[in-house]
PDB file of N, CA and C in Angstrom:
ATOM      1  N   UNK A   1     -20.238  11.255  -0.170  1.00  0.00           N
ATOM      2  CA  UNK A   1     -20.484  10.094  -0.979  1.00  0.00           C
ATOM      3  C   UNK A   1     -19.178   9.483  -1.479  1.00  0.00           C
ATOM      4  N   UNK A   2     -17.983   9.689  -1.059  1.00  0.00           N
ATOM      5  CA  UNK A   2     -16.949   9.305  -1.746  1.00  0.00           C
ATOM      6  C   UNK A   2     -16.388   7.907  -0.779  1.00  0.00           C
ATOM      7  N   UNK A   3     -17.433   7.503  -0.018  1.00  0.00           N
ATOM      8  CA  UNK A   3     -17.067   6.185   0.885  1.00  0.00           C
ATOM      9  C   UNK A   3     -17.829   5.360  -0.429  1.00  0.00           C
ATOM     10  N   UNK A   4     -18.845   5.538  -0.348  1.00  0.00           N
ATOM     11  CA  UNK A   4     -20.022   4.462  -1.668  1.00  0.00           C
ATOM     12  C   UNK A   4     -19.379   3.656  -2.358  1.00  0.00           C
ATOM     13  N   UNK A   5     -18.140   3.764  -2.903  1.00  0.00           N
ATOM     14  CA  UNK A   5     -17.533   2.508  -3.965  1.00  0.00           C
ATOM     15  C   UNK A   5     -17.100   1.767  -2.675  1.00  0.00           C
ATOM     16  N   UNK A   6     -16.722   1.997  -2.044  1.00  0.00           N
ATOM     17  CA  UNK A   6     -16.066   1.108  -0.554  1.00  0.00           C
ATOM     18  C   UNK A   6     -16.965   0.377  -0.143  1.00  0.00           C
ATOM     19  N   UNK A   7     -18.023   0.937   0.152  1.00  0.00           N
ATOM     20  CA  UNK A   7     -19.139   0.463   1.058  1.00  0.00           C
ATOM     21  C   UNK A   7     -19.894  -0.883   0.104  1.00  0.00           C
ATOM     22  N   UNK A   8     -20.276  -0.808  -1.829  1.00  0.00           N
ATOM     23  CA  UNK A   8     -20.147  -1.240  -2.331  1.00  0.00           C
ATOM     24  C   UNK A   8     -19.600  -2.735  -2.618  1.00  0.00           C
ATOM     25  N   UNK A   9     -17.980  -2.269  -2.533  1.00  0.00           N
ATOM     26  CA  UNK A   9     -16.966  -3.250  -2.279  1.00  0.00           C
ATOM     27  C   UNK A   9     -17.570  -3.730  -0.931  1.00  0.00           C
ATOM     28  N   UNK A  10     -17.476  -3.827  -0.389  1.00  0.00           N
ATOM     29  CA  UNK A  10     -17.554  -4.461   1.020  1.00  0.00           C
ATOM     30  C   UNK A  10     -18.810  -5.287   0.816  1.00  0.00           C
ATOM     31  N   UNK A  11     -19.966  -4.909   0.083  1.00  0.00           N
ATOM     32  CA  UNK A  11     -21.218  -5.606   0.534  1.00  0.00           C
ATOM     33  C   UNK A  11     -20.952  -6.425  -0.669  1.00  0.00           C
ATOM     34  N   UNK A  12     -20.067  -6.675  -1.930  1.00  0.00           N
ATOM     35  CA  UNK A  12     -19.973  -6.993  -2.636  1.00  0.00           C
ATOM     36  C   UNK A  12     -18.964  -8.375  -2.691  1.00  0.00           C
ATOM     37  N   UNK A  13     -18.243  -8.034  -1.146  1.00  0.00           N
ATOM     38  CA  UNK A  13     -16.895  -8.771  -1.241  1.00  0.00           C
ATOM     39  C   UNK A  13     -17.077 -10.247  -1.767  1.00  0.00           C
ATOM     40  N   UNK A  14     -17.875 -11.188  -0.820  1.00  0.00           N
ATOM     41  CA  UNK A  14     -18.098 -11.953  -0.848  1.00  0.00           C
ATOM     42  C   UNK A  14     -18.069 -12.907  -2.708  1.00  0.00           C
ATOM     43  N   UNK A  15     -18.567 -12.191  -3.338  1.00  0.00           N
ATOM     44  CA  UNK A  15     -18.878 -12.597  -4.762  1.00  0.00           C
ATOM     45  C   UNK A  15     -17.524 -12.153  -5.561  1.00  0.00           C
ATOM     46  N   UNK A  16     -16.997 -10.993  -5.353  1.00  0.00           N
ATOM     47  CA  UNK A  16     -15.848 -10.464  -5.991  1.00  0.00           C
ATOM     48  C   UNK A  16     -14.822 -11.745  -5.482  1.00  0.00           C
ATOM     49  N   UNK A  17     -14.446 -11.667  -4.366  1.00  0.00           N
ATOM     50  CA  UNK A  17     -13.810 -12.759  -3.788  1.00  0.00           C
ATOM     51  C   UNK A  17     -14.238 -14.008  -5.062  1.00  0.00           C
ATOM     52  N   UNK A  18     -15.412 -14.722  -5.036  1.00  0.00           N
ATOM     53  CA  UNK A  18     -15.335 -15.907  -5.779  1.00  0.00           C
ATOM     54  C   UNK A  18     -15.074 -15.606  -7.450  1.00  0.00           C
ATOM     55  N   UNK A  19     -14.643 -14.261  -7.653  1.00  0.00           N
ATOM     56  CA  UNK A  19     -14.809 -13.981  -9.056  1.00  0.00           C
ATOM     57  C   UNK A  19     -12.643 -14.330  -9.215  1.00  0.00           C
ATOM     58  N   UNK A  20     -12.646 -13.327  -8.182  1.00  0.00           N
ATOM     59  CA  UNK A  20     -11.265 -13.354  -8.459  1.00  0.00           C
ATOM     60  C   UNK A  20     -10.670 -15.212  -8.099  1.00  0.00           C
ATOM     61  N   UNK A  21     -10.750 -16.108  -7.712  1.00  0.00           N
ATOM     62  CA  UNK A  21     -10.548 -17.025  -7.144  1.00  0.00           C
ATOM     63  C   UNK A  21     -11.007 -18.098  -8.620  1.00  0.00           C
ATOM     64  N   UNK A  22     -11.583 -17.302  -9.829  1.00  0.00           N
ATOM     65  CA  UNK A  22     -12.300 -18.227 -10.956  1.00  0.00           C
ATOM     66  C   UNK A  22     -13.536 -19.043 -10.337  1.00  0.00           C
ATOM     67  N   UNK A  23     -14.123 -19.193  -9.062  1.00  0.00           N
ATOM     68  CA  UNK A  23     -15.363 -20.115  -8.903  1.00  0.00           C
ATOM     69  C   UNK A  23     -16.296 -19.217  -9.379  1.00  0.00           C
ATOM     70  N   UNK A  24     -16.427 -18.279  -9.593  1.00  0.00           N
ATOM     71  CA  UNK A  24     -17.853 -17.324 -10.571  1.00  0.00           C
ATOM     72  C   UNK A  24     -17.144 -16.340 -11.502  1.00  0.00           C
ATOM     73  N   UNK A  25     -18.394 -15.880 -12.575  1.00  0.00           N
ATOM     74  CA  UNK A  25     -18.174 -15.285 -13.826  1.00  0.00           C
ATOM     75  C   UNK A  25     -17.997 -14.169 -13.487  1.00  0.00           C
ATOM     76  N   UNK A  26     -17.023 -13.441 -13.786  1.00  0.00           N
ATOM     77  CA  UNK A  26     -16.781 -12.016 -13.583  1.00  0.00           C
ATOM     78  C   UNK A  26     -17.681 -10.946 -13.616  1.00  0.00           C
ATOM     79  N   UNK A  27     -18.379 -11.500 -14.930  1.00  0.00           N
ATOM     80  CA  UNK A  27     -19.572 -10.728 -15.216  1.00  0.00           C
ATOM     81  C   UNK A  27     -20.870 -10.674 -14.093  1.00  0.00           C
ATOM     82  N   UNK A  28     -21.082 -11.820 -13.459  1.00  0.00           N
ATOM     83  CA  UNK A  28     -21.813 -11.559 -12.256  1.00  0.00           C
ATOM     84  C   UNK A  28     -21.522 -11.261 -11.017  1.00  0.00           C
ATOM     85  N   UNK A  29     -20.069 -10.857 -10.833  1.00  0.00           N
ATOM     86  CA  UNK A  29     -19.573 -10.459 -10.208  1.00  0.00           C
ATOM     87  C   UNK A  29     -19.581  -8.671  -9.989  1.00  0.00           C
ATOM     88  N   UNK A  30     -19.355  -8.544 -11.057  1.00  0.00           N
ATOM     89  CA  UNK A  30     -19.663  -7.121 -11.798  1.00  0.00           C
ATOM     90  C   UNK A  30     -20.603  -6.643 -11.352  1.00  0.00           C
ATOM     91  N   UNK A  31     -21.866  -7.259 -12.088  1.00  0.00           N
ATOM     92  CA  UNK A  31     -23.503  -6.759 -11.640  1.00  0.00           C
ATOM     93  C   UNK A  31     -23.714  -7.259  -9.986  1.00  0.00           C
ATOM     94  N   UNK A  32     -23.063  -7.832  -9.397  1.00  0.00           N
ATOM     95  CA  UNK A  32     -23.842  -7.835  -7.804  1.00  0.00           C
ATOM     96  C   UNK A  32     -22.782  -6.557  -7.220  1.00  0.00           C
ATOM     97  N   UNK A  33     -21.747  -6.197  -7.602  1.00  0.00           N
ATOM     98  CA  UNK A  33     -20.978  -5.028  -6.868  1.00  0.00           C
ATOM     99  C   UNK A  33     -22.182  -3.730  -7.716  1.00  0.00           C
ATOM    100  N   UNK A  34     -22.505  -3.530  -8.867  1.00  0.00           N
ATOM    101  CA  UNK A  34     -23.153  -2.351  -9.529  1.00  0.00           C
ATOM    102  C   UNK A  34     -24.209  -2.058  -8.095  1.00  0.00           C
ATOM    103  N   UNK A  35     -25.188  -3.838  -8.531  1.00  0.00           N
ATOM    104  CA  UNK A  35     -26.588  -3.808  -7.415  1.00  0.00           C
ATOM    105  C   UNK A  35     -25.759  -3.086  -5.959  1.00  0.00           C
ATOM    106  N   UNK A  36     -24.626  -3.540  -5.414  1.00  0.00           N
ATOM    107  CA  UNK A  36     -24.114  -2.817  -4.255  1.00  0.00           C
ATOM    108  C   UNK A  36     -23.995  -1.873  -4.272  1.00  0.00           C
ATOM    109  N   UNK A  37     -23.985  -1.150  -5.349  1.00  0.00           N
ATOM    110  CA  UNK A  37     -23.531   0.476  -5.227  1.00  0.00           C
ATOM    111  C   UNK A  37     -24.612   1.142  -5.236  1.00  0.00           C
ATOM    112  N   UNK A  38     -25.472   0.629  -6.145  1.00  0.00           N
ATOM    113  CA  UNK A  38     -27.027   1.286  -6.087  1.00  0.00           C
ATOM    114  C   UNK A  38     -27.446   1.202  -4.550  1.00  0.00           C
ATOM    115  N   UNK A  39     -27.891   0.036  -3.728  1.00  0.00           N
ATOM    116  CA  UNK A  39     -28.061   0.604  -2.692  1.00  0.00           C
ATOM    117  C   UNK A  39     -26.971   0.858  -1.398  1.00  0.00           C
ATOM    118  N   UNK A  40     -26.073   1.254  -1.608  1.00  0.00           N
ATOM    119  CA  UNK A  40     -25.117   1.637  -1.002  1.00  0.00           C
ATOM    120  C   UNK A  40     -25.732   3.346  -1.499  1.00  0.00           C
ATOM    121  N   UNK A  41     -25.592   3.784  -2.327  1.00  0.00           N
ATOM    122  CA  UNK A  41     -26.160   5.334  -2.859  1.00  0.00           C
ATOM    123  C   UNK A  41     -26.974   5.412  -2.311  1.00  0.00           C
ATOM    124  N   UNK A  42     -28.602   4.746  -2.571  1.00  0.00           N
ATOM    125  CA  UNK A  42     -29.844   4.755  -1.584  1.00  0.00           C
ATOM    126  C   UNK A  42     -29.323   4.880  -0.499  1.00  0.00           C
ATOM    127  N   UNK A  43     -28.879   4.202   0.066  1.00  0.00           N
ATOM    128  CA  UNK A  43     -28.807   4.192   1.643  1.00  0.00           C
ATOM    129  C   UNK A  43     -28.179   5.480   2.111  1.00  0.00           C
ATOM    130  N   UNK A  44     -27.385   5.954   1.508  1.00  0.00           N
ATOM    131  CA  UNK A  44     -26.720   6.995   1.487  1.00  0.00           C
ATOM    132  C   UNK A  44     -27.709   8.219   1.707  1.00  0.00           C
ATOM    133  N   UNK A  45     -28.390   8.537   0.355  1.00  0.00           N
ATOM    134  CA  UNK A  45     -29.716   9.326  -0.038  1.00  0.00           C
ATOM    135  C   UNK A  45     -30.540   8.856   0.930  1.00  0.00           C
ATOM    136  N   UNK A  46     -30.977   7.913   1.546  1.00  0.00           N
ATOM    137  CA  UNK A  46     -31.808   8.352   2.638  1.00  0.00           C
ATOM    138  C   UNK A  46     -31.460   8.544   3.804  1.00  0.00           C
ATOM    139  N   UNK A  47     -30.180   8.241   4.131  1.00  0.00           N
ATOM    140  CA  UNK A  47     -29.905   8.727   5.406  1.00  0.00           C
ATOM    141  C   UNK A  47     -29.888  10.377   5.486  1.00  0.00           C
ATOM    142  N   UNK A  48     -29.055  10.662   4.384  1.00  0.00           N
ATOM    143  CA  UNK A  48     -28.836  11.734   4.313  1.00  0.00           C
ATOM    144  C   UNK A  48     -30.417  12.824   4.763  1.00  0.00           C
ATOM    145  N   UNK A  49     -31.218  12.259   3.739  1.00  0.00           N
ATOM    146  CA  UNK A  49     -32.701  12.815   3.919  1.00  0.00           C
ATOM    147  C   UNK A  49     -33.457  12.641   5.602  1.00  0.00           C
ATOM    148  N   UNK A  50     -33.167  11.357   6.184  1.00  0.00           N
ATOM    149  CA  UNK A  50     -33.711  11.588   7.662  1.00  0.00           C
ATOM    150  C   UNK A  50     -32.844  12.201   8.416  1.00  0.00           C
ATOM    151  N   UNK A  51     -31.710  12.796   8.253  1.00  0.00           N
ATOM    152  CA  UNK A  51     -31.017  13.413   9.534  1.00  0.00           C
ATOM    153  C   UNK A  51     -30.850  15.146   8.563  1.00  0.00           C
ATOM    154  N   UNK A  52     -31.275  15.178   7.658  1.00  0.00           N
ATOM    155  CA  UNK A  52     -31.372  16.771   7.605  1.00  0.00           C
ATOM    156  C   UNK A  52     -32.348  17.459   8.567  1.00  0.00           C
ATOM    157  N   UNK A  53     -31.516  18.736   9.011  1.00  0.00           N
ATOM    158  CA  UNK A  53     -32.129  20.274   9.308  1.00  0.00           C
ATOM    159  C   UNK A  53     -33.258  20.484   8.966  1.00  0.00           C
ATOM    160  N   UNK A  54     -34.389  20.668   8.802  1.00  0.00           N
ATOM    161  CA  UNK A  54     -35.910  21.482   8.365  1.00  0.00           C
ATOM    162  C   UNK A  54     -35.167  22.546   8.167  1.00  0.00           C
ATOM    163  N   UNK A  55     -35.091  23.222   6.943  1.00  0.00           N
ATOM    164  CA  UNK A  55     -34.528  24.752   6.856  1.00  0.00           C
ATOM    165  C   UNK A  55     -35.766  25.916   7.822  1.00  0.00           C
ATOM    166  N   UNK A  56     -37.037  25.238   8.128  1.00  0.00           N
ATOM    167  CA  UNK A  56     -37.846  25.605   9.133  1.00  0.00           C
ATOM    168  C   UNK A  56     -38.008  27.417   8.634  1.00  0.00           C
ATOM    169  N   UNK A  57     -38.924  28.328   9.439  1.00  0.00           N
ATOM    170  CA  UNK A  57     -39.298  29.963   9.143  1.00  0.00           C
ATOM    171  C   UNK A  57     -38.356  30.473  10.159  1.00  0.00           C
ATOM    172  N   UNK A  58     -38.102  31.486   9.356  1.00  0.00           N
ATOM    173  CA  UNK A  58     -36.814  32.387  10.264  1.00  0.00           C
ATOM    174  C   UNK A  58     -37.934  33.022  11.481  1.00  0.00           C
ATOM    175  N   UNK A  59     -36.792  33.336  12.662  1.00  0.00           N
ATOM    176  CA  UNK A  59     -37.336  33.494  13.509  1.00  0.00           C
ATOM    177  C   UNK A  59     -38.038  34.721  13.564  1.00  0.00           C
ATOM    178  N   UNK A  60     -39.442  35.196  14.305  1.00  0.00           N
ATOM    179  CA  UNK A  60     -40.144  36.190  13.499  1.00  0.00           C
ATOM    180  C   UNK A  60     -39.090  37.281  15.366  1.00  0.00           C
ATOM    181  N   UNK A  61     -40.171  38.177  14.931  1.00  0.00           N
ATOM    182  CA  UNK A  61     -39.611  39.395  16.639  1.00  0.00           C
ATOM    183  C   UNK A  61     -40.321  38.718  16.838  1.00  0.00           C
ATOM    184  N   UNK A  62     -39.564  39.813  18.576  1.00  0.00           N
ATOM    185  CA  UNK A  62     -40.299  38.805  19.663  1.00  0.00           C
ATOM    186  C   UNK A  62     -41.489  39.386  19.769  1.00  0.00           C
ATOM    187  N   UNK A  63     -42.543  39.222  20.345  1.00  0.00           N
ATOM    188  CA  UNK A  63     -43.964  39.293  21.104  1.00  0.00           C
ATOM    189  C   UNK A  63     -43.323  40.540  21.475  1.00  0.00           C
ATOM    190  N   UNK A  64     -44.988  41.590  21.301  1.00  0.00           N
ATOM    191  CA  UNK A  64     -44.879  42.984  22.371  1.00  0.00           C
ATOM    192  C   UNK A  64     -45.975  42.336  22.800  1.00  0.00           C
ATOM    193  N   UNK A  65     -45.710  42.723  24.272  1.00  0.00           N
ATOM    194  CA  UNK A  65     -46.820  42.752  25.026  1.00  0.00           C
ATOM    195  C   UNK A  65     -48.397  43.497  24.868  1.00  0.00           C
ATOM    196  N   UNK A  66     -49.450  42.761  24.862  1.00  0.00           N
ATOM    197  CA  UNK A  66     -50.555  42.966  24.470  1.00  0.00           C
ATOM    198  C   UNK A  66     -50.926  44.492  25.687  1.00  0.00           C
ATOM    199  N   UNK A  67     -51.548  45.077  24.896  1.00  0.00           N
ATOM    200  CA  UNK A  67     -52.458  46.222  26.356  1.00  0.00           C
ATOM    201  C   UNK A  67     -53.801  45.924  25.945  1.00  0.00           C
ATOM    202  N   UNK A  68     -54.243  46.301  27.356  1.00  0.00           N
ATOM    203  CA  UNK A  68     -55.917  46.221  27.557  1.00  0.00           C
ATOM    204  C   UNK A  68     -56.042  47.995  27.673  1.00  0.00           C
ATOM    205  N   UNK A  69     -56.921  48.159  27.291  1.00  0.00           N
ATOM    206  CA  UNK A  69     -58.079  49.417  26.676  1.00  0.00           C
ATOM    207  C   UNK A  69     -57.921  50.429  27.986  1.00  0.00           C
ATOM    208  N   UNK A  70     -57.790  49.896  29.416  1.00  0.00           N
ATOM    209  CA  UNK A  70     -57.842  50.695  30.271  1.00  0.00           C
ATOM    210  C   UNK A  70     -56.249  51.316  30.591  1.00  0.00           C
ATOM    211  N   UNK A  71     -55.217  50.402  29.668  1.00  0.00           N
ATOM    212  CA  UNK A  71     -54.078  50.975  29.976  1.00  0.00           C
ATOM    213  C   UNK A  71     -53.640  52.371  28.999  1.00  0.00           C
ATOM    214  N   UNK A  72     -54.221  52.799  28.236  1.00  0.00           N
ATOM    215  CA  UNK A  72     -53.864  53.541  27.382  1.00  0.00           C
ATOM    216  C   UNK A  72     -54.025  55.256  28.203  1.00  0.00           C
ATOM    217  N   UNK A  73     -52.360  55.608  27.737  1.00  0.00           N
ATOM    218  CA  UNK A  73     -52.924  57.058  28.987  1.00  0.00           C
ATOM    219  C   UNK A  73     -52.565  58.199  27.877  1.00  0.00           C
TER     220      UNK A  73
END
């Protein structure tokens, strides 16, 4: 997670750009990079969640072979 302020920035640029330049209020500049980070995190948190492992059941032994009634000596 230590890309997220980047990723943030980036989806944010656009507005930061007009903040620093004085054509918009800093302050809404502010809150559309926050809104970027929030789902920049989400996005994060769910990727993370569809490409995990199933910690899944440990593997049991293997199979013994079954006997039938007439094999028993």
């Amino acid at each position: 997670m230590r890309f997220v302020p980047v990723m943030g920035l980036l989806m944010a640029s656009p507005v930061v750009l007009q903040a620093v330049q004085g054509q918009r209020d800093v302050r809404d500049a502010l809150l559309v990079w926050l809104v970027a980070m929030v789902l920049a995190v989400g996005g994060v948190v769910l990727y993370r969640a569809a490409t995990a492992t199933s910690p899944g059941r440990p593997p049991a032994a293997p199979p013994t072979p079954r006997r039938r009634a007439e094999d028993r000596s």
